[in-house]
N, C-alpha and C. Protein backbone atom coordinates (compact mmCIF):
# COMPACT_ATOMS: atom_id res chain seq x y z
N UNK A 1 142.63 140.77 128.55
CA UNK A 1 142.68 139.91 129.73
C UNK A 1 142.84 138.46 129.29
N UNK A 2 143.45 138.09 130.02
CA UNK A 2 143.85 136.20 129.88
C UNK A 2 143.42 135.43 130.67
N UNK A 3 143.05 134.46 130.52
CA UNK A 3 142.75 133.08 131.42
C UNK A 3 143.63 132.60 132.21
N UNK A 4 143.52 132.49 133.85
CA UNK A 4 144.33 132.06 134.71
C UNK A 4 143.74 130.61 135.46
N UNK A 5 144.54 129.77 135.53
CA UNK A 5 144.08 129.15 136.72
C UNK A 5 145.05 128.93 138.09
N UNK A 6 144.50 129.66 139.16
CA UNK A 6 145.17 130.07 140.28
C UNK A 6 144.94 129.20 141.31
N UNK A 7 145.60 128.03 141.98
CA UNK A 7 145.73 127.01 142.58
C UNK A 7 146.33 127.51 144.11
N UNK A 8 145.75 127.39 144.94
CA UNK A 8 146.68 127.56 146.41
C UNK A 8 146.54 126.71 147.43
N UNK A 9 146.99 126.62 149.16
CA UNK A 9 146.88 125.81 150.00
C UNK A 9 147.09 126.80 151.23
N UNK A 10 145.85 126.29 151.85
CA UNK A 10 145.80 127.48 153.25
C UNK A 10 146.31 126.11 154.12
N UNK A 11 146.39 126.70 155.63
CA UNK A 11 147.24 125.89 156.80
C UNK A 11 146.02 125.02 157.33
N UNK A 12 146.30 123.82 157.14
CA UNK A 12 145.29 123.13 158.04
C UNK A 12 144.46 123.56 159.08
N UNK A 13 145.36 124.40 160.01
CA UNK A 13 144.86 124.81 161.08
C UNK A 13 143.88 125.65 161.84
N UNK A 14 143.36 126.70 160.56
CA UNK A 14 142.98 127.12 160.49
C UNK A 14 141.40 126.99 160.77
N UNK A 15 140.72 127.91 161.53
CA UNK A 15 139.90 127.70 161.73
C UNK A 15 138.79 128.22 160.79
N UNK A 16 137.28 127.72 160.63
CA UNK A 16 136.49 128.32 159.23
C UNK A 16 136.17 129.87 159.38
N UNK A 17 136.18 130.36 160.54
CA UNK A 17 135.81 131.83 160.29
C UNK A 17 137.31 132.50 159.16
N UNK A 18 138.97 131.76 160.17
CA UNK A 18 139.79 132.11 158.86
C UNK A 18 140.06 131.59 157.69
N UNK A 19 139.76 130.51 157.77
CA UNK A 19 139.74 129.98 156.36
C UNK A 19 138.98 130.87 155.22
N UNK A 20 137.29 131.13 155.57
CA UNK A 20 136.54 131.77 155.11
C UNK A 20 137.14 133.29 154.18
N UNK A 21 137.67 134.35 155.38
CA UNK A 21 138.26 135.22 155.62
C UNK A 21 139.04 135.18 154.42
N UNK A 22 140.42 134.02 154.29
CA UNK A 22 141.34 134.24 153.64
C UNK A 22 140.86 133.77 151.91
N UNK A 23 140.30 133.24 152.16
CA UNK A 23 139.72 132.88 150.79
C UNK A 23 139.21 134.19 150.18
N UNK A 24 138.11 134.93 150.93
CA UNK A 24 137.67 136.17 150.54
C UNK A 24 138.47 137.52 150.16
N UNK A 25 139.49 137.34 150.78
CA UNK A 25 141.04 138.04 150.80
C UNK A 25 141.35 137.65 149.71
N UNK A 26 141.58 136.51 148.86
CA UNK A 26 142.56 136.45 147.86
C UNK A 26 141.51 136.51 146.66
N UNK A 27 140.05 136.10 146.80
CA UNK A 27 139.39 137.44 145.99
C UNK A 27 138.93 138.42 145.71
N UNK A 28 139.17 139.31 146.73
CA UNK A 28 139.10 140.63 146.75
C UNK A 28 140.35 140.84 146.41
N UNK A 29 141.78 140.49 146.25
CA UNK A 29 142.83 141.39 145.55
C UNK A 29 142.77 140.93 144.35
N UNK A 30 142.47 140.01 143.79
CA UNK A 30 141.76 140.09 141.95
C UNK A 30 141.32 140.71 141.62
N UNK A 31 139.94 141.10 142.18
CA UNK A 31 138.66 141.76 141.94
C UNK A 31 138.81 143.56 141.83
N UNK A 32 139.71 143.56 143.33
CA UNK A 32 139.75 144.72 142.77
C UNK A 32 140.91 145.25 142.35
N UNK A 33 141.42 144.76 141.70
CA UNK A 33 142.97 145.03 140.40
C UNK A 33 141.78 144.51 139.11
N UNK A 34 140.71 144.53 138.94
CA UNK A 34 140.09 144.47 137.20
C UNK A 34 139.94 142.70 137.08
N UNK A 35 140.45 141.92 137.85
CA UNK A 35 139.87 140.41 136.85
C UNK A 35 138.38 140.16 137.85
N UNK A 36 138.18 139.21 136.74
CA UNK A 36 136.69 138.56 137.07
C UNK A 36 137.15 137.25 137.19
N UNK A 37 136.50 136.90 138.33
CA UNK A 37 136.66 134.93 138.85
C UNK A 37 135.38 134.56 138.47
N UNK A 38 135.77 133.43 137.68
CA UNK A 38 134.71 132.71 136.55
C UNK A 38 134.54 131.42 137.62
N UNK A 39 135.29 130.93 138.07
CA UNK A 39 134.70 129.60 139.22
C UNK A 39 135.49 129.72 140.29
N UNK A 40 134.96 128.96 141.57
CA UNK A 40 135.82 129.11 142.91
C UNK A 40 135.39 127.62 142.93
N UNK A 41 136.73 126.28 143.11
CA UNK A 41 137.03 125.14 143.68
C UNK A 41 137.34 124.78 144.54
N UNK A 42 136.80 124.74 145.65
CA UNK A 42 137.31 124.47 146.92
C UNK A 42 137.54 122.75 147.12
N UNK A 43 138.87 122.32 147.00
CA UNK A 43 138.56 120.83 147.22
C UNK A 43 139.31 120.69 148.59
N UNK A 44 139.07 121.01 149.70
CA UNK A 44 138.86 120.74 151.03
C UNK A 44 140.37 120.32 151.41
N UNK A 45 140.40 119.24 152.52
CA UNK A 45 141.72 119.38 152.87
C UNK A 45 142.02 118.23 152.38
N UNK A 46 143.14 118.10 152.15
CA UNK A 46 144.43 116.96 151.54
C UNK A 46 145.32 116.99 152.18
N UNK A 47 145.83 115.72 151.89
CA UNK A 47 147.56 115.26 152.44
C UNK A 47 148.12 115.85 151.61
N UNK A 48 149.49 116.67 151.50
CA UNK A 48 150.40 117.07 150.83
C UNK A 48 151.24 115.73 150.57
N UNK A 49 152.07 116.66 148.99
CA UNK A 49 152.93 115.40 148.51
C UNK A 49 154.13 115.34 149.71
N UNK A 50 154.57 116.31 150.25
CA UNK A 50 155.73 116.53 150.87
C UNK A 50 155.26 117.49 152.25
N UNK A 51 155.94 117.30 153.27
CA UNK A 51 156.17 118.52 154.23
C UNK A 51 156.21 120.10 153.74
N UNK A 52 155.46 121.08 154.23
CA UNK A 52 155.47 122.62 153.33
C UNK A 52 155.66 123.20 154.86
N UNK A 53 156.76 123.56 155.53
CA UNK A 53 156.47 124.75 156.49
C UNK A 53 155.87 124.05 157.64
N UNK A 54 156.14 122.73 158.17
CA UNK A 54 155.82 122.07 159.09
C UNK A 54 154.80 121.34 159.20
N UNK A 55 154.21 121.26 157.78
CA UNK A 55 152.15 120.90 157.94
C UNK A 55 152.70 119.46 156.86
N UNK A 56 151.65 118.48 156.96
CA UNK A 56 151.70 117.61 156.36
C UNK A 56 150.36 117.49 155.03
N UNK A 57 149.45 118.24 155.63
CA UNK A 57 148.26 118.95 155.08
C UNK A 57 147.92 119.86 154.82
N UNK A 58 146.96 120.09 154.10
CA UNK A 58 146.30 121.87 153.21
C UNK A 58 145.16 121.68 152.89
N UNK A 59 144.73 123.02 152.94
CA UNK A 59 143.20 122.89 152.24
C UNK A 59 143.47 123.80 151.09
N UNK A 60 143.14 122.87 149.86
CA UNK A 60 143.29 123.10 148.44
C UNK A 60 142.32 123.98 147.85
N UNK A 61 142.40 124.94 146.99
CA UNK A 61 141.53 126.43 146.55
C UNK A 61 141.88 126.16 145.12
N UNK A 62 141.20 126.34 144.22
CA UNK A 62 141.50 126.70 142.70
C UNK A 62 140.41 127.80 142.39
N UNK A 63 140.66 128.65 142.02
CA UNK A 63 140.17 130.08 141.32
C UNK A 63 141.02 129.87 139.85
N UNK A 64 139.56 130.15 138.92
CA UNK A 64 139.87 130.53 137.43
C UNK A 64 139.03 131.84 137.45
N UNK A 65 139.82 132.16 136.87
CA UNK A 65 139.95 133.36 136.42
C UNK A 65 140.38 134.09 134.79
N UNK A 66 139.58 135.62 134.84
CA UNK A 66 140.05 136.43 133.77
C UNK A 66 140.46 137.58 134.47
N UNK A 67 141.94 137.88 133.95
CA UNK A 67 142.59 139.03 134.46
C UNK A 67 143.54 139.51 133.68
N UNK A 68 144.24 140.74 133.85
CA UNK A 68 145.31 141.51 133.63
C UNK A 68 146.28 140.99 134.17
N UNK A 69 147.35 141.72 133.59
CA UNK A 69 149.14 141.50 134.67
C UNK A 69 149.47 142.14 135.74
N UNK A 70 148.36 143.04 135.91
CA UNK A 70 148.53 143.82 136.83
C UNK A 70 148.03 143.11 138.01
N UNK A 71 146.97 142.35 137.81
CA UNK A 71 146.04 141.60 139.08
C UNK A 71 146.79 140.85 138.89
N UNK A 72 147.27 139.66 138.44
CA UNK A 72 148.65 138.35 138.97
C UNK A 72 149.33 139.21 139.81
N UNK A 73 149.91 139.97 139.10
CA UNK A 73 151.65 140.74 140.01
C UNK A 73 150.96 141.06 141.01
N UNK A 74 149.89 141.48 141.48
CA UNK A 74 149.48 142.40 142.57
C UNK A 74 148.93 141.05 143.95
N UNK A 75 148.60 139.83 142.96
CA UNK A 75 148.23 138.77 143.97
C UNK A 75 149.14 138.07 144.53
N UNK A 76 150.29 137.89 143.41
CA UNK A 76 151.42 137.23 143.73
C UNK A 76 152.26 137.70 144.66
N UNK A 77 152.40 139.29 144.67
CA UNK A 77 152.62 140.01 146.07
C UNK A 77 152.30 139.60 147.01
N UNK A 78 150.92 139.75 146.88
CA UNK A 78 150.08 139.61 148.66
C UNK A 78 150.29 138.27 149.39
N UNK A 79 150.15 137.56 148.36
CA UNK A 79 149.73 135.85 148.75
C UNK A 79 151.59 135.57 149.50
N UNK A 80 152.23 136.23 148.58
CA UNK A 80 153.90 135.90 149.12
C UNK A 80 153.98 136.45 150.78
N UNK A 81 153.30 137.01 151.12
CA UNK A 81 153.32 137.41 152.60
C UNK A 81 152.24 137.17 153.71
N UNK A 82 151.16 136.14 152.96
CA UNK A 82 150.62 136.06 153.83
C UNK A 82 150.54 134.47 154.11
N UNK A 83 151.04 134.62 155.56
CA UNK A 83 150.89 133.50 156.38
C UNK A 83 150.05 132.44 156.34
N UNK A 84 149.02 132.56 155.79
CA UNK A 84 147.71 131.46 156.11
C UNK A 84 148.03 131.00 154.85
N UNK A 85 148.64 131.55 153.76
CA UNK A 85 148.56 130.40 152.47
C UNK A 85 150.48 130.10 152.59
N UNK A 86 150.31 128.68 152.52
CA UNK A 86 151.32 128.44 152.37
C UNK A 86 151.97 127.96 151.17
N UNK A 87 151.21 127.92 150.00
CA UNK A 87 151.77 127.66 148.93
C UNK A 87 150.94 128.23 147.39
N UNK A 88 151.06 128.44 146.74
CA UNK A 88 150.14 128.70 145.74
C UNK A 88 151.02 128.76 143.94
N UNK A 89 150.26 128.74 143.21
CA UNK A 89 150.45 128.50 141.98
C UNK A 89 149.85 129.36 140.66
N UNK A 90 150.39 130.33 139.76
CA UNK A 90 149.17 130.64 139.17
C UNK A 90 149.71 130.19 137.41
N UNK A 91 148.49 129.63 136.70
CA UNK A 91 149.30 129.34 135.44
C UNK A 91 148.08 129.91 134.54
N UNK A 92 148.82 129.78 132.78
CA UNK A 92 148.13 130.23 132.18
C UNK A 92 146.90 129.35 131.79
N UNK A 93 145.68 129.73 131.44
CA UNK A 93 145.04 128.47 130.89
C UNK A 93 145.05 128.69 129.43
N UNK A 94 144.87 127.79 128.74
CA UNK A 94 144.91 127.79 127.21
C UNK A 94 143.74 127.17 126.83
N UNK A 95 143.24 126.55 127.89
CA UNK A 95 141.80 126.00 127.36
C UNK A 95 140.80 126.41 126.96
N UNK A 96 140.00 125.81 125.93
CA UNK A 96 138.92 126.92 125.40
C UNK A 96 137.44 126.62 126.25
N UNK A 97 136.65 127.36 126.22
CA UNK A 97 135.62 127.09 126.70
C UNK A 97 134.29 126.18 126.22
């Protein structure tokens, strides 16, 4: 397993029961594809650099993580179809602990 750090942006609009919801959603398809989430960053909402899909804003998520290729490919799926995140990122980390 490798070190990820997995960066995303849910829709402003959203209200906290879905906000909540979707957050819990995108760690439960880690979790259960085998990785373990070592921290959850929630840094709240921000101005975007640019317009994404009509919003000028997001609420910013970072999950690090240890996982397989199987849990990326399987998140990178889900997250590509679901509506409430409108953008996301996952990279390797190389940093040591």
């Amino acid at each position: 397993m490798r070190k990820y750090e997995i960066m995303y942006i849910l829709r402003p609009d959203l209200d906290e029961e879905q906000e909540n919801a979707t957050k819990e959603n995108a760690k439960q398809i880690l979790t259960d594809n085998g990785a373990e989430i070592r921290e959850v960053e929630s840094m709240g909402k921000r101005r975007l650099a640019y317009e994404i899909k009509g919003y000028h804003n997001g609420v910013y998520v970072v999950l690090y993580v240890n996982a397989g290729e199987e849990a990326i490919n399987e998140f990178d799926r889900r997250v590509k179809i679901n509506d409430d995140i409108i953008r996301f990122m996952v990279i390797r980390d190389e940093r040591e602990d």
